[in-house]
Protein backbone atom coordinates (compact mmCIF):
# COMPACT_ATOMS: atom_id res chain seq x y z
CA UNK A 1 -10.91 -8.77 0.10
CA UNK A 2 -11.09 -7.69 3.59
CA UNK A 3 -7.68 -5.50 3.95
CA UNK A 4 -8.60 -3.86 0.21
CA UNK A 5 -11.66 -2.62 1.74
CA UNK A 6 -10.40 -1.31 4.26
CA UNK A 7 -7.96 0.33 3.25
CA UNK A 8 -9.39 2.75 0.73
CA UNK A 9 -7.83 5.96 1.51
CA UNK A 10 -5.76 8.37 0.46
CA UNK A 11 -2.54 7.17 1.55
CA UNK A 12 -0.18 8.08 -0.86
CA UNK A 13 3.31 6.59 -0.58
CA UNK A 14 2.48 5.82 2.95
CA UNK A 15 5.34 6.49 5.28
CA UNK A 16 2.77 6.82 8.25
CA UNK A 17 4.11 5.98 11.84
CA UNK A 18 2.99 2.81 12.33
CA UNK A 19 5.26 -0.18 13.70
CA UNK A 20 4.94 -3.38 15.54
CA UNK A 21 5.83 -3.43 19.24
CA UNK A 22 6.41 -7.23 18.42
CA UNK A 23 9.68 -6.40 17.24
CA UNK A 24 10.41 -6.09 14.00
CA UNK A 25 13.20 -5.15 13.46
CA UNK A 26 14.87 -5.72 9.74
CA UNK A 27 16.75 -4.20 6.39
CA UNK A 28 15.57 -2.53 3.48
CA UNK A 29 16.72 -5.73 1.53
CA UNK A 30 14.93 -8.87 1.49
CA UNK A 31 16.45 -10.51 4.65
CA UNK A 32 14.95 -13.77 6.65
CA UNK A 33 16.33 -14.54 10.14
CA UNK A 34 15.05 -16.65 13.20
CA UNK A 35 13.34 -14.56 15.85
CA UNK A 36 12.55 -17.46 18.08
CA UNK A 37 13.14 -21.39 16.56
CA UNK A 38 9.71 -21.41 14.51
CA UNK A 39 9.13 -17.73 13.42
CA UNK A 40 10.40 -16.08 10.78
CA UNK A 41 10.83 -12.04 9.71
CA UNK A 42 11.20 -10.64 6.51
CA UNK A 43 11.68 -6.95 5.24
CA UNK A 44 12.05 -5.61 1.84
CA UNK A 45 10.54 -2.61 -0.01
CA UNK A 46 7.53 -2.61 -2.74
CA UNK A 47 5.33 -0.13 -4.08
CA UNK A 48 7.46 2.11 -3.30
CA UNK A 49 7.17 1.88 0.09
CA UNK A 50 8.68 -0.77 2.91
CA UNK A 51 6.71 -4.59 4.08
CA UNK A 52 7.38 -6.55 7.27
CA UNK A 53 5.98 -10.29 7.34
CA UNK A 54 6.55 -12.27 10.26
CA UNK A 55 5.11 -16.06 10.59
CA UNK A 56 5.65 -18.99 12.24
CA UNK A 57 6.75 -22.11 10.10
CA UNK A 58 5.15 -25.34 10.11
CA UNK A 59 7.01 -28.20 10.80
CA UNK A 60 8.46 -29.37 7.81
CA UNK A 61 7.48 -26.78 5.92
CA UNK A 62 9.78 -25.90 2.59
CA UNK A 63 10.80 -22.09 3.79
CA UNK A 64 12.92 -21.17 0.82
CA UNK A 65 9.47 -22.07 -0.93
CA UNK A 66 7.66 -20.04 0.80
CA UNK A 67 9.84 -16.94 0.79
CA UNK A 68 9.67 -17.98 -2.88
CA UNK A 69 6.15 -17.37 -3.22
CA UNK A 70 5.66 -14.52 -1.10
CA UNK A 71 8.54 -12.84 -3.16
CA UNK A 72 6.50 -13.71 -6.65
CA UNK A 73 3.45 -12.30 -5.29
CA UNK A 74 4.61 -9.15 -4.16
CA UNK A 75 6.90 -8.34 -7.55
CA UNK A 76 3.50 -9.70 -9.77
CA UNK A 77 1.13 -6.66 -7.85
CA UNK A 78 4.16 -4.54 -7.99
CA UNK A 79 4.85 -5.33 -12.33
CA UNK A 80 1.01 -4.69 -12.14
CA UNK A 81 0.30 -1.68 -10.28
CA UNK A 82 3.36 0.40 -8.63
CA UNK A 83 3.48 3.53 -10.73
CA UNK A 84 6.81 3.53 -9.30
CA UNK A 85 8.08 1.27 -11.73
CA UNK A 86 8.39 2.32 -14.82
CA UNK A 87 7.53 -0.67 -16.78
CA UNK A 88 4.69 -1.60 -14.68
CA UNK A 89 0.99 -1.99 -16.47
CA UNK A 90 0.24 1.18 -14.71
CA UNK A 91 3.10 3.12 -15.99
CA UNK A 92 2.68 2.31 -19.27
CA UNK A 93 -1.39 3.11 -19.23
CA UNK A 94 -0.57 6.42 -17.74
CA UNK A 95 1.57 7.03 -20.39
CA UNK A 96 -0.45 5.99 -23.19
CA UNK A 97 -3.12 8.05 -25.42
CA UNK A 98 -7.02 8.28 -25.66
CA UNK A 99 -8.14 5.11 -27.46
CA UNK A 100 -4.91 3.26 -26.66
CA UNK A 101 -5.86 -0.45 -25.18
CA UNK A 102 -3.55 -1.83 -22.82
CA UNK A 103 -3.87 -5.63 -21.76
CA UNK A 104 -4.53 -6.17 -17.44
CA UNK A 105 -3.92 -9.03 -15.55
CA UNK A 106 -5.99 -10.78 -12.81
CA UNK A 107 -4.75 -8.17 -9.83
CA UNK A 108 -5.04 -4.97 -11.69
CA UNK A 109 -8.51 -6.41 -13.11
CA UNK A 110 -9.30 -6.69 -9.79
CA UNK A 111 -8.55 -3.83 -7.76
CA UNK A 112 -10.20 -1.66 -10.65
CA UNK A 113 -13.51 -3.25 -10.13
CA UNK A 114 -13.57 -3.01 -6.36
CA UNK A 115 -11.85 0.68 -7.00
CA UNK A 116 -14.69 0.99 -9.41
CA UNK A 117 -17.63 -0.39 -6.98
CA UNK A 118 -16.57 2.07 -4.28
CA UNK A 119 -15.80 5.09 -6.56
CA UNK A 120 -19.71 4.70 -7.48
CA UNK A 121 -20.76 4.02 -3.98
CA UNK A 122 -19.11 7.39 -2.67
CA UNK A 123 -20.40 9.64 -5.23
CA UNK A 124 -16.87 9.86 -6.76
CA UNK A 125 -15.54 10.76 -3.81
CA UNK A 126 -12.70 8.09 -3.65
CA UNK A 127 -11.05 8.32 -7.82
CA UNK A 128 -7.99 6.41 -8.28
CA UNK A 129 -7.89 8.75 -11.43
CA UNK A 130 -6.30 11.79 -8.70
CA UNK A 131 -2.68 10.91 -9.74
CA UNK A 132 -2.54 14.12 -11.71
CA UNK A 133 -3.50 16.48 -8.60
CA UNK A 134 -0.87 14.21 -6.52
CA UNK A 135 1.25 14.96 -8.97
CA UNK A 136 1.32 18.71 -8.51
CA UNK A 137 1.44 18.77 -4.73
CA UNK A 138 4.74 16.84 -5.02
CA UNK A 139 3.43 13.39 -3.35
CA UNK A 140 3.18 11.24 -6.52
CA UNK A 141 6.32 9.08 -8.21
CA UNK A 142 6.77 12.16 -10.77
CA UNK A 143 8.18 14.63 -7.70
CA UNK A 144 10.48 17.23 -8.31
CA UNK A 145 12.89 19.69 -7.26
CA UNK A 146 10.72 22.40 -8.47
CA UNK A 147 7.37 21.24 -6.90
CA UNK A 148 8.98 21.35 -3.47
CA UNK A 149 10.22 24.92 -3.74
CA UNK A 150 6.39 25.96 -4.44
CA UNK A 151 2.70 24.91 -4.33
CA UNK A 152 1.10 24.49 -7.55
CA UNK A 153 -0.72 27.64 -9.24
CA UNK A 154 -4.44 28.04 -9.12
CA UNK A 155 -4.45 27.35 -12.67
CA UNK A 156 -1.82 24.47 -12.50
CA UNK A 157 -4.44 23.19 -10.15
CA UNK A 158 -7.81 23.45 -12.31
CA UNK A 159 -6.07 21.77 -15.03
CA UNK A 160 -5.21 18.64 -12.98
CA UNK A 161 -8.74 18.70 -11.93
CA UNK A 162 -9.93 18.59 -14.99
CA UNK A 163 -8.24 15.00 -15.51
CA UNK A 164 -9.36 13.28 -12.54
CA UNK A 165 -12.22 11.49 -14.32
CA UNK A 166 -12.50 7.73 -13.34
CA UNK A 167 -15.51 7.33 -15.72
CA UNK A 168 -13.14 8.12 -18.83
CA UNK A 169 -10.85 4.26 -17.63
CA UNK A 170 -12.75 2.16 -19.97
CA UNK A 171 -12.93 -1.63 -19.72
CA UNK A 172 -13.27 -4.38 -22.15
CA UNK A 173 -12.36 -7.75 -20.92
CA UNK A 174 -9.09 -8.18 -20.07
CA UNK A 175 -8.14 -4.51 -21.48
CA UNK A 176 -8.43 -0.85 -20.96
CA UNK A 177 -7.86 2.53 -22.15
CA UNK A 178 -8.62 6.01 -21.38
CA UNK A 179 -11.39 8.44 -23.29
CA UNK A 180 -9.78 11.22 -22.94
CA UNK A 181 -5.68 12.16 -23.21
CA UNK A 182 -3.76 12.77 -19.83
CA UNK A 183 -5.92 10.32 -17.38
CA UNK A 184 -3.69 8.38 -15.12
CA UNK A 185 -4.59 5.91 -12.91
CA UNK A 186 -3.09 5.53 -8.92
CA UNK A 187 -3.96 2.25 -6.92
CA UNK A 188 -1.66 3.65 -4.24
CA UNK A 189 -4.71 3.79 -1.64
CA UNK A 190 -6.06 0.47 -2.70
CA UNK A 191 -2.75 -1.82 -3.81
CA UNK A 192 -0.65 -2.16 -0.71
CA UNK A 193 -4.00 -3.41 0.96
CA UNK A 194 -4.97 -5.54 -1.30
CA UNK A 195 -0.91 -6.78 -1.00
CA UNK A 196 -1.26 -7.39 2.18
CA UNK A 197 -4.43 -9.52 1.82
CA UNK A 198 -2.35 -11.60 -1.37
CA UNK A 199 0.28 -12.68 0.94
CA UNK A 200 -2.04 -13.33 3.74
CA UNK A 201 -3.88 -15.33 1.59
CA UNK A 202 -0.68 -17.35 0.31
CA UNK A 203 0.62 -18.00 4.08
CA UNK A 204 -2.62 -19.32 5.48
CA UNK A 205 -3.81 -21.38 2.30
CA UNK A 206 -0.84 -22.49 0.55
CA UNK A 207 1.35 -23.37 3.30
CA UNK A 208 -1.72 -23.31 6.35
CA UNK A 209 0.29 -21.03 8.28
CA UNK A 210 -1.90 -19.80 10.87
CA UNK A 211 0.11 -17.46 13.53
CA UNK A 212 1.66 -14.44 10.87
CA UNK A 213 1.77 -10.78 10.62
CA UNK A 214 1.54 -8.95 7.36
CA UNK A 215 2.79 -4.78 6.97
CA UNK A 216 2.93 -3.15 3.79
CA UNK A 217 2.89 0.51 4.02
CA UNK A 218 0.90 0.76 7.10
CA UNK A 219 -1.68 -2.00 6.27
CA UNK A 220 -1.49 -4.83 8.30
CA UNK A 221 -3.48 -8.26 8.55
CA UNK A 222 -2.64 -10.57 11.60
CA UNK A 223 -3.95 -13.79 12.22
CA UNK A 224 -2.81 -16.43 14.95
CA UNK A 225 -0.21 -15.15 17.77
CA UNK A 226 3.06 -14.01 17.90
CA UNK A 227 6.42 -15.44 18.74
CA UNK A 228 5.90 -14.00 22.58
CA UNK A 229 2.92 -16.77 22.30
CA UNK A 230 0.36 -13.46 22.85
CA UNK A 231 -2.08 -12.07 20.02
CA UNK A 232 -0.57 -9.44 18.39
CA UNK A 233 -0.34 -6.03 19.07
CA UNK A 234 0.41 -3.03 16.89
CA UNK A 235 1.94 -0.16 18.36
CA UNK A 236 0.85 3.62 16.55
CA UNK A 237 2.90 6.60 16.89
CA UNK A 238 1.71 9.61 18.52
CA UNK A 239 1.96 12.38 16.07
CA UNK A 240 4.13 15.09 17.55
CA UNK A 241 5.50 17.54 14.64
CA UNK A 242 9.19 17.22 14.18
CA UNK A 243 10.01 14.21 15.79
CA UNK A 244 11.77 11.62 14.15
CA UNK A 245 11.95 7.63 13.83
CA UNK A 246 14.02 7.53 16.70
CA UNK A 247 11.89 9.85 19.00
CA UNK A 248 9.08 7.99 18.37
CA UNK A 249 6.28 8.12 21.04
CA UNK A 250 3.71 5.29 21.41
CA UNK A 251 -0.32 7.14 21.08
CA UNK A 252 -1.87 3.72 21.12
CA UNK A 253 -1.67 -0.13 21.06
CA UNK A 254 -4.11 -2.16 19.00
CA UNK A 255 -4.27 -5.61 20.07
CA UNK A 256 -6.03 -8.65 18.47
CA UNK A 257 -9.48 -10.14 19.71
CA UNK A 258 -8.03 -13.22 22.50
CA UNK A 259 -9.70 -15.73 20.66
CA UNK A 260 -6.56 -16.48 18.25
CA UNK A 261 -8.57 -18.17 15.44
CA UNK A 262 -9.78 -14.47 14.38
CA UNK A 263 -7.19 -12.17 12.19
CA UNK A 264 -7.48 -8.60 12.34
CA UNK A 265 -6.93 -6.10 9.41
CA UNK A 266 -5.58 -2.49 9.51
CA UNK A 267 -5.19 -0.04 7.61
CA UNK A 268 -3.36 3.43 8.90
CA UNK A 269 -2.62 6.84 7.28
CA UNK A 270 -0.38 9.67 8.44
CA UNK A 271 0.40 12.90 7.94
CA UNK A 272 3.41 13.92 10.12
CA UNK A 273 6.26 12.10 8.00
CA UNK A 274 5.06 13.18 5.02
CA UNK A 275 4.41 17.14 4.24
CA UNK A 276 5.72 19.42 2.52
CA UNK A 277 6.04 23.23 3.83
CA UNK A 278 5.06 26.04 1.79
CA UNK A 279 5.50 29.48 3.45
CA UNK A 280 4.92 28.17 7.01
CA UNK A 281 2.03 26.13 5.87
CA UNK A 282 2.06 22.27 5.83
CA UNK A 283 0.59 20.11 3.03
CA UNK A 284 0.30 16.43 3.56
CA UNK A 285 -1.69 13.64 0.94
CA UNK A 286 -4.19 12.76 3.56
């Protein structure tokens, strides 16, 4: 998938600066309104973090269907892989034993091999098994009170890197389990990317949509041309420390190749909404 690719770094919980100048502008609920007659926004939150989709419907096209399917989509990756749901397949395999199988579905099958193929092709450099050491810094689903008050210990530290260890996720078929107690597994850099390239996907081949935008987390896949009838462009905020959502300061505009048949995929991290100060020093997942 082009966007999964792409989008293989560590971008924990992504809350990077990144917004639309095409104007997006929507709730944290799922919310569909008319932006011009044929183009339609929607807004919501998954994987813990926030989406935007905006695309223009074909005439005589079913829309409650296709918010429908788009909604399916997003809450199957998130049952999948959002460690922050509890019940999730991901949950549950972090929380199981050595030995313990768990049964995967199509998506996390999936984004484990491709995590798998690039994990080998960069010497173990990119691990989706770094959950633990995420953990302790205070930027994974498990952060609390305590963790921000202080960074982790050196030996709080070696012990969490002694469980990132993406050769002890073990695969059989359509089940897994881990080879040694206290491996967990985070898609975070991988799953809102390969999100974004589901619901591409479903606009453009189950309903042949061919102008949309798709955001999840910072990742974002565009294809066609916006409701101002211009390719789309996506506006990044310059990062300037303390500034906030309302103070934000354009550092560049990406805009999409003119020739309109072509989509473009994105993928963005940030550090500046999303530290944590110890002592005077900043920490940040990327």
């Amino acid at each position: 998938m082009k966007n999964l690719m792409s989008s293989l770094s560590a971008n924990k919980n992504n809350t990077t600066a990144l917004y639309g100048i095409i104007g997006l502008v929507g709730t944290l609920s799922l919310t569909a309104c008319q932006q011009t007659p044929d183009y339609n926004n929607l807004s919501g939150e998954t994987m813990g973090t926030s989406y935007h989709i905006s695309y223009q419907l074909p005439k005589g096209a079913d829309e409650a269907a296709i918010q429908a399917a788009i909604n399916k989509r997003l809450q199957d990756i998130n049952d999948s892989m959002s460690t922050y749901q509890a019940d999730s397949t991901i949950s549950k395999f972090n929380q199981l034993g050595k030995d313990e199988p768990i049964t995967i579905d199509a998506d996390f099958s999936h984004v484990l091999a491709t995590s798998r193929q690039v994990y080998q092709s960069s010497g173990g450099a990119f691990d989706p098994t770094v959950m633990p050491l995420v953990d302790i810094w205070g930027f994974g689903s498990t952060m609390t009170v305590e963790r921000l008050q202080r960074p982790p210990t050196a030996l709080e530290i070696a012990q969490a890197k002694a469980l990132v260890d993406f050769d002890s996720v073990i695969q059989k078929g359509n089940t897994i389990y881990k080879a040694k107690d206290g491996i967990g597994l985070d898609f975070s850099a991988v799953a809102k990317g390969y999100g974004v390239d589901v619901i591409a996907d479903v606009l453009k081949n189950n309903y042949q949509i061919r102008n949309y935008m798709v955001e999840i987390g910072g990742e974002v896949a565009t294809a066609g041309i916006s409701a101002q009838q211009q390719p789309w462009k996506i506006a990044i905020d310059a990062p300037i420390e303390g500034s906030t959502v309302s103070e934000r300061q354009t550092m560049a505009v990406i805009r999409q190749p003119i020739n309109i048949s072509n989509s473009m995929h994105l993928a963005t991290s940030g550090n500046y909404r999303n530290s944590v100060v110890f002592a005077g020093r900043h920490y940040s997942h990327t």
